[in-house]
C-alpha atoms as a PDB file:
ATOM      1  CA  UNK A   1     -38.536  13.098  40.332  1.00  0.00           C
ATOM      2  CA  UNK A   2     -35.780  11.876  42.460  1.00  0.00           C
ATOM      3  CA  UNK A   3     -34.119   8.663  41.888  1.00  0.00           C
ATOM      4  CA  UNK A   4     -32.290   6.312  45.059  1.00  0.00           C
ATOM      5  CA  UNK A   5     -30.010   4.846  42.938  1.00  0.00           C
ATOM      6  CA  UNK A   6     -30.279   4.426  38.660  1.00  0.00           C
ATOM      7  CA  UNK A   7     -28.010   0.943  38.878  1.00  0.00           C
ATOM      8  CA  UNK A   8     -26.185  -0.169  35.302  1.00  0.00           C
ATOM      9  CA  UNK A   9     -26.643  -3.978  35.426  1.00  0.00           C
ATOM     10  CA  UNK A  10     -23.289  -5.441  33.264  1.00  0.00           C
ATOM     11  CA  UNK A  11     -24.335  -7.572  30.188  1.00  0.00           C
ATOM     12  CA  UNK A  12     -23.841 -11.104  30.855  1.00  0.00           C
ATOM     13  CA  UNK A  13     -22.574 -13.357  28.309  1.00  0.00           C
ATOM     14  CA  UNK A  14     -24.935 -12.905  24.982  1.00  0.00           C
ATOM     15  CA  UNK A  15     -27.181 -10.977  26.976  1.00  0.00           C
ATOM     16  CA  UNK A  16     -27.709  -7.291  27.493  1.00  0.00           C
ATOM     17  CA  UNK A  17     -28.019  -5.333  30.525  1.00  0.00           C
ATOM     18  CA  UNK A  18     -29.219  -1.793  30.870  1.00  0.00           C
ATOM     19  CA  UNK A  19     -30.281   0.938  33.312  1.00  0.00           C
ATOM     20  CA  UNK A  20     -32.172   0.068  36.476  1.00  0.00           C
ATOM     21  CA  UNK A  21     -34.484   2.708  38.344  1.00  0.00           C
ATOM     22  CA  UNK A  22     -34.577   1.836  41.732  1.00  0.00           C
ATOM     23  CA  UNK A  23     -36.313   5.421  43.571  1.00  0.00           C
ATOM     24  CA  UNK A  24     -36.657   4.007  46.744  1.00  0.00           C
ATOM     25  CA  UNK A  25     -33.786   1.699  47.167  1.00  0.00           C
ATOM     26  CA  UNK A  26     -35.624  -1.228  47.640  1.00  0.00           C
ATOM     27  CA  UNK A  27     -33.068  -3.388  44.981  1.00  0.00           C
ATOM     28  CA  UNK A  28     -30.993  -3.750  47.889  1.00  0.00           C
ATOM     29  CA  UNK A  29     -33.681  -6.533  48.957  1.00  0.00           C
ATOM     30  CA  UNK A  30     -33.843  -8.449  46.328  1.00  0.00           C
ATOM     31  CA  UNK A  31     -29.948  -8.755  45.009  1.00  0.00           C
ATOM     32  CA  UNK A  32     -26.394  -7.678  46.223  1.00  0.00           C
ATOM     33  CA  UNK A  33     -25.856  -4.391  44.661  1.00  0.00           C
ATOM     34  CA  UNK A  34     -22.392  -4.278  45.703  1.00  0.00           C
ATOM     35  CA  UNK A  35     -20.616  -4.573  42.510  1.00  0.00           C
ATOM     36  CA  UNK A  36     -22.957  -1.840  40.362  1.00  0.00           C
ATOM     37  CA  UNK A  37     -22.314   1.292  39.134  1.00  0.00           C
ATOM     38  CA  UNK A  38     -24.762   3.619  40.487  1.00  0.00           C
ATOM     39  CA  UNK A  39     -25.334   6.442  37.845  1.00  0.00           C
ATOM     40  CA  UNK A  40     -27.232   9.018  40.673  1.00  0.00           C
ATOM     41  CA  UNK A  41     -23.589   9.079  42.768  1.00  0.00           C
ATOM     42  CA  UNK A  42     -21.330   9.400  39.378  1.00  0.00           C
ATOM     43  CA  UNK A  43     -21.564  13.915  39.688  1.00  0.00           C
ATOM     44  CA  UNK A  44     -17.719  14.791  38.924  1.00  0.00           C
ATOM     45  CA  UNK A  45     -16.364  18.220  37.935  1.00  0.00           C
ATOM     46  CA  UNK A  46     -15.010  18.937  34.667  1.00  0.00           C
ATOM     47  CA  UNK A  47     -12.516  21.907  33.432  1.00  0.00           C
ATOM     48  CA  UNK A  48     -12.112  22.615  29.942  1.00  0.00           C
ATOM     49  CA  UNK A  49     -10.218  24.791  27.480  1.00  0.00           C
ATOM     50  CA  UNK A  50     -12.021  27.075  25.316  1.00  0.00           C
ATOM     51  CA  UNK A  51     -10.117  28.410  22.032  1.00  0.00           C
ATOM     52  CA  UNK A  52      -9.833  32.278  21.467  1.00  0.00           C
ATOM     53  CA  UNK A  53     -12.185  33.280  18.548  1.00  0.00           C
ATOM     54  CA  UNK A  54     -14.551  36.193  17.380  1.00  0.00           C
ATOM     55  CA  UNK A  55     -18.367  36.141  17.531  1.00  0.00           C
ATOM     56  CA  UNK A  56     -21.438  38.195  16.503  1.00  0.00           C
ATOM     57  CA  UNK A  57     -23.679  39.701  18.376  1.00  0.00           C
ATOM     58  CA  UNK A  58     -26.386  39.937  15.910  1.00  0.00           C
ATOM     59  CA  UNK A  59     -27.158  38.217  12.220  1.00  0.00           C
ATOM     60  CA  UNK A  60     -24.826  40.696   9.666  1.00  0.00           C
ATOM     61  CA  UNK A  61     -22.986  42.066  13.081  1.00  0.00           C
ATOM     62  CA  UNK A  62     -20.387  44.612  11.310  1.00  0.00           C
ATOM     63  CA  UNK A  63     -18.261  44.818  14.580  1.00  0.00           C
ATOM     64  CA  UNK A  64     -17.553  41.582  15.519  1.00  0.00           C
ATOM     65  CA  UNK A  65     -16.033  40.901  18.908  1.00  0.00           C
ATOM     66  CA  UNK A  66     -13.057  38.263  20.242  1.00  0.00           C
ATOM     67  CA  UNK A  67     -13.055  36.320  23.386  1.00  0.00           C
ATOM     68  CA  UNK A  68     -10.007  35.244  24.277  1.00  0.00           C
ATOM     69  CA  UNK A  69      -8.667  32.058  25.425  1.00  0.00           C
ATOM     70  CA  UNK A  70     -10.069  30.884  28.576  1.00  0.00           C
ATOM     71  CA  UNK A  71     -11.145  27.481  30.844  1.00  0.00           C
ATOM     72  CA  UNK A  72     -14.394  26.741  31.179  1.00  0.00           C
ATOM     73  CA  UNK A  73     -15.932  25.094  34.646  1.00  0.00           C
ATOM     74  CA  UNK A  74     -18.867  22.248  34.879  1.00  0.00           C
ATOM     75  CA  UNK A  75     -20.305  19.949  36.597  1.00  0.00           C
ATOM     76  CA  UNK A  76     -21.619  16.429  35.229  1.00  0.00           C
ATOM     77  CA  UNK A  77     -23.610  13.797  36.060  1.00  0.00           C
ATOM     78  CA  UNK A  78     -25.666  15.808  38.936  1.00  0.00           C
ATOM     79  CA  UNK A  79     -29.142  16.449  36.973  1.00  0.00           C
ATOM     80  CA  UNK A  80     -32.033  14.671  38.500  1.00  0.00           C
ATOM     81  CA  UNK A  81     -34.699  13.109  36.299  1.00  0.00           C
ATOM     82  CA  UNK A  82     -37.431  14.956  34.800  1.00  0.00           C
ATOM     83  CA  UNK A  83     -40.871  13.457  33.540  1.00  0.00           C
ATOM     84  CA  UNK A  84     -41.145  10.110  32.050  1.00  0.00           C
ATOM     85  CA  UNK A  85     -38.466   7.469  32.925  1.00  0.00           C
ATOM     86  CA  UNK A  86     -37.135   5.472  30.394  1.00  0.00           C
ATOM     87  CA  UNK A  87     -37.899   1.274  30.048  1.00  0.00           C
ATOM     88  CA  UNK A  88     -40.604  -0.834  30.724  1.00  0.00           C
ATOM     89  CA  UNK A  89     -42.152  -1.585  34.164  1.00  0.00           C
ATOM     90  CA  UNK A  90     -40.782  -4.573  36.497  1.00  0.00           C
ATOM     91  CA  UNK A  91     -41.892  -5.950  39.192  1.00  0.00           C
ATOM     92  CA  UNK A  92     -39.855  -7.928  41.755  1.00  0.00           C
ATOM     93  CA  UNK A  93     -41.488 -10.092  44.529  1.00  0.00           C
ATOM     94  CA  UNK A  94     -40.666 -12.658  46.841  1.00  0.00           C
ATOM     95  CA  UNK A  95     -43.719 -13.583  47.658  1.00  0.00           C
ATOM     96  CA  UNK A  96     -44.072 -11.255  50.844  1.00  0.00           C
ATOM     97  CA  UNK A  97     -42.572  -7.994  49.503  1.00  0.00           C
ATOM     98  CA  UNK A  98     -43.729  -6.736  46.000  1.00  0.00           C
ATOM     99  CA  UNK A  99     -41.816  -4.297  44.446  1.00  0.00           C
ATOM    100  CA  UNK A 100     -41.829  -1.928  40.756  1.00  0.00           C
ATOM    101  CA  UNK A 101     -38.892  -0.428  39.145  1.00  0.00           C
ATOM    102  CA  UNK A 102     -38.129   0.572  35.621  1.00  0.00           C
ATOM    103  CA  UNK A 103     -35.696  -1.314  33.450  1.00  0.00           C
ATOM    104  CA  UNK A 104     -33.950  -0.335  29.814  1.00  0.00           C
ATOM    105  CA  UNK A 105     -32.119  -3.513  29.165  1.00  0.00           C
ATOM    106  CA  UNK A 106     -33.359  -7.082  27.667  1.00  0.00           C
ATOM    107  CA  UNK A 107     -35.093  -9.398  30.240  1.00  0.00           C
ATOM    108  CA  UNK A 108     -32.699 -11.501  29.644  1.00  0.00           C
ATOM    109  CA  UNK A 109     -29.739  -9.664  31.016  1.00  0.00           C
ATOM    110  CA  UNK A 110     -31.721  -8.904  34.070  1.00  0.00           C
ATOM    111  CA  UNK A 111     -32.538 -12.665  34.285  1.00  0.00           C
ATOM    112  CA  UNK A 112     -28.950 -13.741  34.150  1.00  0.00           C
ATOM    113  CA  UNK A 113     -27.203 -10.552  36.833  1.00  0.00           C
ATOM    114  CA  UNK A 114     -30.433 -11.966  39.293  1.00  0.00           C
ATOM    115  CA  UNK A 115     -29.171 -15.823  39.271  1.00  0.00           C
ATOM    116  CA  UNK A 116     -25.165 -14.314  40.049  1.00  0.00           C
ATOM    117  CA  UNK A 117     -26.925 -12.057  43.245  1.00  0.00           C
ATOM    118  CA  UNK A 118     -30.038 -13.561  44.171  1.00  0.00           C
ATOM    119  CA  UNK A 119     -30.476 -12.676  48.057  1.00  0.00           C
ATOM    120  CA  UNK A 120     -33.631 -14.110  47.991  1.00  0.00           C
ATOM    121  CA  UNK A 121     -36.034 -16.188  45.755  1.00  0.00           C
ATOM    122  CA  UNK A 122     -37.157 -13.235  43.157  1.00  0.00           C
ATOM    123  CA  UNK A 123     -39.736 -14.169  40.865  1.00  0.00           C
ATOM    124  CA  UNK A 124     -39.952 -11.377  37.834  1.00  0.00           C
ATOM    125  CA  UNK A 125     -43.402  -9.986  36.212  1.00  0.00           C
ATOM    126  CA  UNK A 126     -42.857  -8.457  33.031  1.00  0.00           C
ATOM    127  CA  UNK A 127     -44.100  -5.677  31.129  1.00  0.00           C
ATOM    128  CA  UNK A 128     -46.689  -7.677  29.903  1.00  0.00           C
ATOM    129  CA  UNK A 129     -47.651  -8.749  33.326  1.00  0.00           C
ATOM    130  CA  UNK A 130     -46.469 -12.317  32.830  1.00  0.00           C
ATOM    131  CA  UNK A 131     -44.013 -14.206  35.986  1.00  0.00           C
ATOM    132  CA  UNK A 132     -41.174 -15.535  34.722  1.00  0.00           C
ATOM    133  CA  UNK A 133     -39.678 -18.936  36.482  1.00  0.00           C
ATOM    134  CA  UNK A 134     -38.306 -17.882  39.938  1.00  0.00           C
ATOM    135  CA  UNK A 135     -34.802 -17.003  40.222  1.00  0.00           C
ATOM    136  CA  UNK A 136     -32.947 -19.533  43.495  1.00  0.00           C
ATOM    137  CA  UNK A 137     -31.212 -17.446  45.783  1.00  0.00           C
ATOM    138  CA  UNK A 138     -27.163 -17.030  44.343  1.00  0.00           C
ATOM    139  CA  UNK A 139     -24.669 -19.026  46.353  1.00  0.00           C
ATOM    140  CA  UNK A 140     -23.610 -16.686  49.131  1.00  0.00           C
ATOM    141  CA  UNK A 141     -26.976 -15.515  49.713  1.00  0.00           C
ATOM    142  CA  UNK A 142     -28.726 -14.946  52.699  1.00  0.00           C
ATOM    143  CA  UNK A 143     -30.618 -18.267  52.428  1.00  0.00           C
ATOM    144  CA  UNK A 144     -27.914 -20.114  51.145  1.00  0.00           C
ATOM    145  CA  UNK A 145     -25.485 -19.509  53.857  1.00  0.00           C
ATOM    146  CA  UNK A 146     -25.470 -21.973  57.054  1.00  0.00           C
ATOM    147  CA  UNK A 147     -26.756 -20.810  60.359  1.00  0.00           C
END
């Protein structure tokens, strides 16, 4: 299943942030995602040196052989999730758009990035399927800013 963006939301203070699962990009509505590391764009190539040394081909191989030296090629950070995605279930609304994604971190963490870049008043429900208080728009918002 492919992912928009997996977003790492910073801890903040005493509280601890984790991976956000955003598949359709829809974060982008609720909070300025400007500053995030987004773990689906971090692919990067890797080259690395692999010693010389002998190997068997078989369990009790009497004619062991030796690869030499070489440097070995990869790419990271390009696998798309399989199955079941990690976290719990949260849902964002704003009273006219409604929106689930799937969280590691504490609530708390995700609490505290939201009231730093609110773009709109966010109101959480929780795993449990309780709202939490809702979150003011962050200075600099869109409904903070004059017209």
């Amino acid at each position: 299943m492919a992912y928009a963006h997996i977003y790492v939301i910073p801890d903040t203070g005493e509280a601890e942030g984790g991976d956000f699962y955003d598949k359709y990009g829809n974060l982008e509505y609720f909070a300025d995602v400007a500053g995030l590391t987004d773990k689906t764009s971090s692919g990067y190539d890797v080259t690395s040196t692999v010693k010389s040394h002998s190997r068997d081909h078989f369990m009790r191989d009497p004619a062991p052989s030796t690869v030499a030296s070489h440097s070995r090629f990869a790419s990271v950070g390009i696998r798309q999730i399989k199955g079941a995605v990690p976290g719990v279930t949260v849902t964002l609304t704003d009273g006219v758009e409604k929106r689930d994604f799937q969280y590691t971190g504490t609530m708390s963490g995700l609490v505290a990035w939201l009231k730093t870049t609110a773009l709109v008043i966010v109101t959480i429900i929780g795993p449990s399927g309780t709202p939490y208080d809702p979150i003011p728009v962050a200075t600099g918002g869109a409904l903070s800013m004059p017209a």
